[in-house]
C-alpha atoms as a PDB file:
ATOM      1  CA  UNK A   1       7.998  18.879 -32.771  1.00  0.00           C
ATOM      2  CA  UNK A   2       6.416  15.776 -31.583  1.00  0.00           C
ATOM      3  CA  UNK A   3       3.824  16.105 -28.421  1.00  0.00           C
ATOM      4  CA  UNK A   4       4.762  13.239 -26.271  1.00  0.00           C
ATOM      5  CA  UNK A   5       1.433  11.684 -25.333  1.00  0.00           C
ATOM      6  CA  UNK A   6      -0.167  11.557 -21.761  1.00  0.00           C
ATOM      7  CA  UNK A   7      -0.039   9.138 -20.178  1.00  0.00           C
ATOM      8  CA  UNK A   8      -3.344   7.226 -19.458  1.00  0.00           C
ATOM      9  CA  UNK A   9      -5.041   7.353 -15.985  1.00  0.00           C
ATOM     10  CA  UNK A  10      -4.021   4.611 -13.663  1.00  0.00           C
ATOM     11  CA  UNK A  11      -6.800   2.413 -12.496  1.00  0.00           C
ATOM     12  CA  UNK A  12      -8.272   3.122  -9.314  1.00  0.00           C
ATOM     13  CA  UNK A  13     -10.218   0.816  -6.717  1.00  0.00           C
ATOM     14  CA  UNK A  14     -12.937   2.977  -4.952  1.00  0.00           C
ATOM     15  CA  UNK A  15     -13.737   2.127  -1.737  1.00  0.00           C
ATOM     16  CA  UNK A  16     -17.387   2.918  -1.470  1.00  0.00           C
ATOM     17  CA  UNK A  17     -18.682   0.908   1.735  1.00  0.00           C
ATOM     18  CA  UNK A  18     -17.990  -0.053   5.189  1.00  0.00           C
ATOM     19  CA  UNK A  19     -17.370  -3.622   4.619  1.00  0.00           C
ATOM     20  CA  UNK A  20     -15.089  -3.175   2.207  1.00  0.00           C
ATOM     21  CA  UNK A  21     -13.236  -0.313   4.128  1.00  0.00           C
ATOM     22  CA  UNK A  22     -12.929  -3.669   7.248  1.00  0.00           C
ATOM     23  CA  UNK A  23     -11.951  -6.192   4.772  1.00  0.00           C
ATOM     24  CA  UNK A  24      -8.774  -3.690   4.113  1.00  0.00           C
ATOM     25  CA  UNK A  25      -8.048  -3.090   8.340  1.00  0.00           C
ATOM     26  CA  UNK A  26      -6.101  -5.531   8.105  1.00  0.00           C
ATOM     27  CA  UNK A  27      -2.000  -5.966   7.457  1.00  0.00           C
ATOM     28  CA  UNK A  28      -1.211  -9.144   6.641  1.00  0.00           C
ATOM     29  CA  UNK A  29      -3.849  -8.517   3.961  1.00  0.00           C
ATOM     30  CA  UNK A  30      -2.360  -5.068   2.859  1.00  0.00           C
ATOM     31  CA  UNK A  31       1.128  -7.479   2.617  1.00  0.00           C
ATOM     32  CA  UNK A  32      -0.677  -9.627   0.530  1.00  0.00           C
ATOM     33  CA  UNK A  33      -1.959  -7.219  -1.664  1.00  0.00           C
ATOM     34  CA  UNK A  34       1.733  -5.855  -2.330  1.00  0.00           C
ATOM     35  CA  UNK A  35       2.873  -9.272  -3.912  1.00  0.00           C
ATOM     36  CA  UNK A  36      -0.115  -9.308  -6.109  1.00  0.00           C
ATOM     37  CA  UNK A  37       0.409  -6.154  -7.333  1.00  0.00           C
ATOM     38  CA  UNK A  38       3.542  -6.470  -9.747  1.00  0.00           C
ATOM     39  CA  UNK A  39       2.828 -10.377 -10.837  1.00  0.00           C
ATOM     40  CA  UNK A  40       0.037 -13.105 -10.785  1.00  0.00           C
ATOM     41  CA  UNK A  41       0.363 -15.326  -8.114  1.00  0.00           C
ATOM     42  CA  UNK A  42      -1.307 -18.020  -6.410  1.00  0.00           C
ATOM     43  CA  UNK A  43      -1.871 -18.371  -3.127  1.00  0.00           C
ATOM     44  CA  UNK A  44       1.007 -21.046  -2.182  1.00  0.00           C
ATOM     45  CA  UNK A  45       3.695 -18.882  -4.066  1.00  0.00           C
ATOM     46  CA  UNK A  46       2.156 -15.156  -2.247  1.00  0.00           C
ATOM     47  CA  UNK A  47       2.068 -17.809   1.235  1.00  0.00           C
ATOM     48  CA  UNK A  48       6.163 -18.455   0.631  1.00  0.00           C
ATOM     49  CA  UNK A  49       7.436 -14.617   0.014  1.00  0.00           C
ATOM     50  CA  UNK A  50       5.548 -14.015   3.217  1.00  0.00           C
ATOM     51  CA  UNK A  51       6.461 -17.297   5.074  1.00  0.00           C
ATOM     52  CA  UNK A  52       3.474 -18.064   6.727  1.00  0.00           C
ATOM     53  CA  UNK A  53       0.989 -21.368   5.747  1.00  0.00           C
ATOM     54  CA  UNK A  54      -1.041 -21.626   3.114  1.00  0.00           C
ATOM     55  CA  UNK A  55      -3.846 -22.674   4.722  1.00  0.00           C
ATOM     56  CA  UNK A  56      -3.716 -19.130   6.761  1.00  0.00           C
ATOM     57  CA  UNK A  57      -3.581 -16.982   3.458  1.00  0.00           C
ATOM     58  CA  UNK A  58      -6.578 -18.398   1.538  1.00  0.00           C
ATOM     59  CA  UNK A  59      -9.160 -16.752   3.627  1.00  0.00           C
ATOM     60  CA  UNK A  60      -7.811 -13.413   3.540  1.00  0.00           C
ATOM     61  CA  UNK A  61      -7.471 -13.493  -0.312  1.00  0.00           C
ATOM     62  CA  UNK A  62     -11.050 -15.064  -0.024  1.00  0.00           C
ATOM     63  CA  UNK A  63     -11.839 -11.773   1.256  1.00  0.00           C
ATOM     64  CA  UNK A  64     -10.287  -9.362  -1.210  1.00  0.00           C
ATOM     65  CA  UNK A  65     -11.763 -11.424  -3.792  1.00  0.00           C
ATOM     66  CA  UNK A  66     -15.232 -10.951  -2.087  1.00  0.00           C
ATOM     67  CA  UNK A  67     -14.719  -6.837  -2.331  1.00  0.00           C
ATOM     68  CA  UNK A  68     -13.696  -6.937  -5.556  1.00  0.00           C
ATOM     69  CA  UNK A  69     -10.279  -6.102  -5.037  1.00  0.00           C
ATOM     70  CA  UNK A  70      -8.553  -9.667  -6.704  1.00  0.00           C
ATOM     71  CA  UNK A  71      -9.737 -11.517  -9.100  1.00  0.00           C
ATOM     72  CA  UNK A  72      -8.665 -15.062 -10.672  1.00  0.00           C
ATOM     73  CA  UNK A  73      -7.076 -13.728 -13.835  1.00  0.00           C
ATOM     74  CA  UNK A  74      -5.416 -17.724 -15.165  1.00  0.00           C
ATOM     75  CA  UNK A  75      -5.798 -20.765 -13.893  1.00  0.00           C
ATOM     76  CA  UNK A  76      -3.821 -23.995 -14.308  1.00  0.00           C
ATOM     77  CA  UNK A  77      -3.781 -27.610 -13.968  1.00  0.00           C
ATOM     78  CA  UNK A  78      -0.950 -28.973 -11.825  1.00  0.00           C
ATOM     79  CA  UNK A  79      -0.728 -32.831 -10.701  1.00  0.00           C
ATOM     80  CA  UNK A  80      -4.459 -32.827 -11.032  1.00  0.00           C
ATOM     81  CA  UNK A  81      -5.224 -29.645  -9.199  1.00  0.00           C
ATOM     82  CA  UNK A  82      -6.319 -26.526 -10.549  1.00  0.00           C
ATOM     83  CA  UNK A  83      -4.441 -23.738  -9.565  1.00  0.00           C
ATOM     84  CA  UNK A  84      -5.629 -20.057  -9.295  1.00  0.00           C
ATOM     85  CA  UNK A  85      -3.672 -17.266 -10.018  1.00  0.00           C
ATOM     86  CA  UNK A  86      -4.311 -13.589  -8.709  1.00  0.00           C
ATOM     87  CA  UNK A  87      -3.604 -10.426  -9.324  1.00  0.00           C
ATOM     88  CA  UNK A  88      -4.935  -7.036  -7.633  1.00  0.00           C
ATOM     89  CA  UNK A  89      -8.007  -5.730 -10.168  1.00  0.00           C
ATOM     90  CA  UNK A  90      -6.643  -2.130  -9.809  1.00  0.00           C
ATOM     91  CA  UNK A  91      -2.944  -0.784  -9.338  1.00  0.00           C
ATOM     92  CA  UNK A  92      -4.490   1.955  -6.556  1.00  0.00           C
ATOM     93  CA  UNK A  93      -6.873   2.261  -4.003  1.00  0.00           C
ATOM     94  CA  UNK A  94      -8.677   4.880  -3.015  1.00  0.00           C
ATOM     95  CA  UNK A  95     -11.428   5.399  -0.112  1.00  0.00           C
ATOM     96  CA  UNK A  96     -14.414   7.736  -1.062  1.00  0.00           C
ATOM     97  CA  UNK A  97     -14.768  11.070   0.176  1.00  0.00           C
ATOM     98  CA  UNK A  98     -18.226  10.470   0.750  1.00  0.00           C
ATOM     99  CA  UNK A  99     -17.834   7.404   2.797  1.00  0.00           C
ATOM    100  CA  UNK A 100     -15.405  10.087   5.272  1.00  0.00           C
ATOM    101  CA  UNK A 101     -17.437  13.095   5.255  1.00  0.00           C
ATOM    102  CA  UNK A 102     -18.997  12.093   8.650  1.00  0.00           C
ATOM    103  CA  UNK A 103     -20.313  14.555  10.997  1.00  0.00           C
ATOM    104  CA  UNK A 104     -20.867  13.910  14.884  1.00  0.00           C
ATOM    105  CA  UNK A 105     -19.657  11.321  17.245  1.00  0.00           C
ATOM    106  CA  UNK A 106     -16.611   8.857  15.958  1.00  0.00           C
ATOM    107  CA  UNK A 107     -18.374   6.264  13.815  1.00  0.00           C
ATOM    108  CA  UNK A 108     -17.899   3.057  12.598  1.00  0.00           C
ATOM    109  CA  UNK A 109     -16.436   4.375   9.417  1.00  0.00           C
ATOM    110  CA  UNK A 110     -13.871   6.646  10.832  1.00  0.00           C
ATOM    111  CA  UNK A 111     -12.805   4.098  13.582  1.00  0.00           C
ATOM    112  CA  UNK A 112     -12.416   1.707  10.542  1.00  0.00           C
ATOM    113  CA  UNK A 113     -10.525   3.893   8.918  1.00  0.00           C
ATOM    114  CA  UNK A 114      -8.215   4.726  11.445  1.00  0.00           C
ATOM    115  CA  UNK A 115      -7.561   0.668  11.403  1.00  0.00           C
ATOM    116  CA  UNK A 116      -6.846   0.616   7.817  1.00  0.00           C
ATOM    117  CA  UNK A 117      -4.240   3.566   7.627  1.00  0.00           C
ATOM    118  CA  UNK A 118      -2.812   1.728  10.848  1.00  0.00           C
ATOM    119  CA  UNK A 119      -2.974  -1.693   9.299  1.00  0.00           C
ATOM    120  CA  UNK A 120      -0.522  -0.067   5.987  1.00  0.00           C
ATOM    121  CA  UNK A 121       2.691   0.509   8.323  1.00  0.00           C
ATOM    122  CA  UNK A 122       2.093  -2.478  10.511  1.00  0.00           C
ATOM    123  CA  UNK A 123       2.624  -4.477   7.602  1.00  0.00           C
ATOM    124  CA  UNK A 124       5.258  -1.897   6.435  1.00  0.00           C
ATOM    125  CA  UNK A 125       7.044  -2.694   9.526  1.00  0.00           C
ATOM    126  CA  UNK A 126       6.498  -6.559   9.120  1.00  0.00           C
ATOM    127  CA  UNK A 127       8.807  -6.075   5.878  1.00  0.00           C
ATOM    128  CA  UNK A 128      10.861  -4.336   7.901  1.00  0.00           C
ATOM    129  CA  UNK A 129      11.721  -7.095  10.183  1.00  0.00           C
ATOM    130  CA  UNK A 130      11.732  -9.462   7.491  1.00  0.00           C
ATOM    131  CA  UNK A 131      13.773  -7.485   4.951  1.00  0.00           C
ATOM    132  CA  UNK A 132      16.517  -7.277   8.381  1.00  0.00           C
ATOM    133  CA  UNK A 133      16.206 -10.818   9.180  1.00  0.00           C
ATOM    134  CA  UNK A 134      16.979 -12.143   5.706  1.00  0.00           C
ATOM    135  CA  UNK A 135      20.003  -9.774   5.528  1.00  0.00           C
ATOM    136  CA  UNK A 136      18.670  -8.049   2.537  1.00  0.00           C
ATOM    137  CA  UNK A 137      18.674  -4.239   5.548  1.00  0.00           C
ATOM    138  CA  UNK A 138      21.735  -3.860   7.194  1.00  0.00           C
ATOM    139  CA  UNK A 139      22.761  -1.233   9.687  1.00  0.00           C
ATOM    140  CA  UNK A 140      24.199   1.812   8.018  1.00  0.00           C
ATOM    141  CA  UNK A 141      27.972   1.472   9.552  1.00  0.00           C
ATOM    142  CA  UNK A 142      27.626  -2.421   7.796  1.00  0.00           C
ATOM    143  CA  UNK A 143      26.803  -1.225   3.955  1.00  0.00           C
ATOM    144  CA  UNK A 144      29.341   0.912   1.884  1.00  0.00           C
ATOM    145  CA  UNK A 145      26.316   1.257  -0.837  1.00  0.00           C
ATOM    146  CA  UNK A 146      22.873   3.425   0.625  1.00  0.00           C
ATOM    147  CA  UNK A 147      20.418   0.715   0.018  1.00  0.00           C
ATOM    148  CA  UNK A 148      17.586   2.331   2.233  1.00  0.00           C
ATOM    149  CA  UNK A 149      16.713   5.972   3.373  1.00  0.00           C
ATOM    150  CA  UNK A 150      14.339   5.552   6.563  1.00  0.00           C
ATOM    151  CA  UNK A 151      13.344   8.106   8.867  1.00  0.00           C
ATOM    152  CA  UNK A 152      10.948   9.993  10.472  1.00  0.00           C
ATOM    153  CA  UNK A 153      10.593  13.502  11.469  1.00  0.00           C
ATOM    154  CA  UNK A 154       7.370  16.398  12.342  1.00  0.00           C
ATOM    155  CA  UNK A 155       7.777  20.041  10.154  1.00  0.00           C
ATOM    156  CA  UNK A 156       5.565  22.828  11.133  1.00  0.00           C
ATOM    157  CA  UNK A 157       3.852  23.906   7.683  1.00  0.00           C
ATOM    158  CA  UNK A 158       0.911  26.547   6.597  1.00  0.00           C
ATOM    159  CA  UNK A 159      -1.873  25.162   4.854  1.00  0.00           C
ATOM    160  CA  UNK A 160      -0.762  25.842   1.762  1.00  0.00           C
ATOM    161  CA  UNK A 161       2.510  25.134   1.935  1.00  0.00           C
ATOM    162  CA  UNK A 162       1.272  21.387   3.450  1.00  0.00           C
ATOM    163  CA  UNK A 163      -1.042  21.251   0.449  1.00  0.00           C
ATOM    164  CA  UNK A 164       1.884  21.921  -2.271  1.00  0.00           C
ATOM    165  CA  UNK A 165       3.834  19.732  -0.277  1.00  0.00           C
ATOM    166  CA  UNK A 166       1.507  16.354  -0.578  1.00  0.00           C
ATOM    167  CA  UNK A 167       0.972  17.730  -4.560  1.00  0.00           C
ATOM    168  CA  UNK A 168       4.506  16.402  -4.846  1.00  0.00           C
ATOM    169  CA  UNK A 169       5.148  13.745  -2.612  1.00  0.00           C
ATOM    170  CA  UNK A 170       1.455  12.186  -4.362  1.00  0.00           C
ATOM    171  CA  UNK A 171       2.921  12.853  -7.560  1.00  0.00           C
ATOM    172  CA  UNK A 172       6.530  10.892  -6.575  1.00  0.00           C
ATOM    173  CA  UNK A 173       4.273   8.056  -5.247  1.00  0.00           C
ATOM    174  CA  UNK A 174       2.197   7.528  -8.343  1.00  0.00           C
ATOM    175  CA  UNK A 175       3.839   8.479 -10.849  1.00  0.00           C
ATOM    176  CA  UNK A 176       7.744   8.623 -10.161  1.00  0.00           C
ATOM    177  CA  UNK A 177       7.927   5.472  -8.333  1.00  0.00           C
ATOM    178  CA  UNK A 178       6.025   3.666 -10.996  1.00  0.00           C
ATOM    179  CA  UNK A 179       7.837   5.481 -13.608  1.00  0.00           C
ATOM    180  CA  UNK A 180      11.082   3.663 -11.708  1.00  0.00           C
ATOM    181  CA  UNK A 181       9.928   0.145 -11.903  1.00  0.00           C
ATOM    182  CA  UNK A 182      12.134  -1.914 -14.196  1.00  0.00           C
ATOM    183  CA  UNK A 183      11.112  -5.739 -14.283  1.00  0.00           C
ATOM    184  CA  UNK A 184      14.751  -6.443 -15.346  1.00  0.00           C
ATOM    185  CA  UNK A 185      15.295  -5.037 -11.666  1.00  0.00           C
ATOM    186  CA  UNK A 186      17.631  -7.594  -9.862  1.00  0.00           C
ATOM    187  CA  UNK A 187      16.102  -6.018  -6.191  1.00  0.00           C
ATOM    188  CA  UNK A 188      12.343  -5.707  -5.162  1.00  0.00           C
ATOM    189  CA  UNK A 189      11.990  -2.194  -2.992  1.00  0.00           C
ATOM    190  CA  UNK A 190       9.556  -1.578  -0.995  1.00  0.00           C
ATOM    191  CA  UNK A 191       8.096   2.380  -0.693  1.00  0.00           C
ATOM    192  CA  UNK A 192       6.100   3.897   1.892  1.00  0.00           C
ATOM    193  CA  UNK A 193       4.784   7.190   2.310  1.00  0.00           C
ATOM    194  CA  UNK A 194       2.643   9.064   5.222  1.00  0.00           C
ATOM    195  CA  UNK A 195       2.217  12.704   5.393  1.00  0.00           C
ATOM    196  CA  UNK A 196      -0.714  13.921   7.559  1.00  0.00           C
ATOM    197  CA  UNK A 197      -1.246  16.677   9.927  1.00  0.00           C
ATOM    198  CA  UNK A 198      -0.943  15.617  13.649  1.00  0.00           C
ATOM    199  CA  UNK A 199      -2.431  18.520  15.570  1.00  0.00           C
ATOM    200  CA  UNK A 200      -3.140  22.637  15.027  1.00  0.00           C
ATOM    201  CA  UNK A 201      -0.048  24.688  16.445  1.00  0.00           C
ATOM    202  CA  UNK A 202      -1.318  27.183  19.302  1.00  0.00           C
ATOM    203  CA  UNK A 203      -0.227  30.459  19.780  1.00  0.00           C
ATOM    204  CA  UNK A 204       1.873  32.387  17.765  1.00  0.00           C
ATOM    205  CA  UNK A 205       2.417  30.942  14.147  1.00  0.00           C
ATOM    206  CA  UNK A 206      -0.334  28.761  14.119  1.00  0.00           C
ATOM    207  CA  UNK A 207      -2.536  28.853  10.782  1.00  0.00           C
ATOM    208  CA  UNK A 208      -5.600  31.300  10.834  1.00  0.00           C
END
């Protein structure tokens, strides 16, 4: 029998420093990054899908280019003008341990932080409202296919029940969903996830 190879690591931004961790507080530029993630795209086509100007976008993807985060990968000449096309320089982010492990009074990292996990469903909820207003998300009682499954809900959890939990909802994120993606797809989905614990149970059943 044939041993199906692995499959090779995904590419992974680090986030290593401050200024990068405040170029990413911010949603519009977490929307951007979305659209830049499946295809190249300049700025006027990324500016469209969002519906806001141009002139509005190319500082923000300024920015991300600045961190490292998008790069120019083709360029072409239209009516005289060169135009740029971007894509993200890694498929995932992640923000160093070592730029968390902070000890003392809240600090500039873990106030930034707390903007940049904040900044991922604002701009969740921005496709939200769009996805509603352009009739793509319908009310349940108005759709006879599921299109959607949205909620929200709080589960009391031991440690290590939490921790095999977020084993497997990582494992859907990164590898399921992108396991799923089909560019012959005729819709383009949008997926977020948040698990995190809120606050430590007192009294009786709380974790030891």
């Amino acid at each position: 029998m044939t041993k199906a190879k692995a499959r090779p690591a995904p590419e992974i931004f680090e986030v290593t420093e401050l200024e990068q961790l405040r170029v990413l507080a911010d949603p519009l530029r977490l929307r951007v990054l979305n659209h830049l993630f499946q295809e190249a795209l300049t700025v006027k086509q990324v500016a469209d899908r969002l519906e806001v100007p141009a002139t509005k976008l190319y500082y923000h993807v300024n920015e991300l280019e600045r961190i490292g985060l998008v790069k120019v990968v083709e360029t072409r000449v239209k009516s005289g003008i060169i135009e740029k096309y971007y894509r993200l320089t890694a498929p995932f982010i992640h923000v160093s341990r070592e730029l968390l492990q902070l000890t003392g009074s809240p600090s500039d990292t873990t106030h930034t932080y707390a903007e940049v996990l904040a900044s991922i469903f604002e701009a969740v909820a921005e496709d939200l409202r769009q996805s509603v207003i352009s009739g793509q998300l319908v009310p349940p009682e108005q759709s006879t296919a599921k299109m959607a499954a949205i909620g929200r809900t709080n589960v009391r959890l031991t440690r290590a029940a939490a921790a095999r939990l977020a084993k497997k909802l990582a494992k859907l994120l990164q590898e399921d969903m992108e396991a799923a993606d089909d560019e012959a797809g005729e819709v383009e989905y949008g997926f977020a996830l948040a698990f995190f614990p809120i606050r430590p149970v007192e009294g009786e059943g709380a974790d030891e």
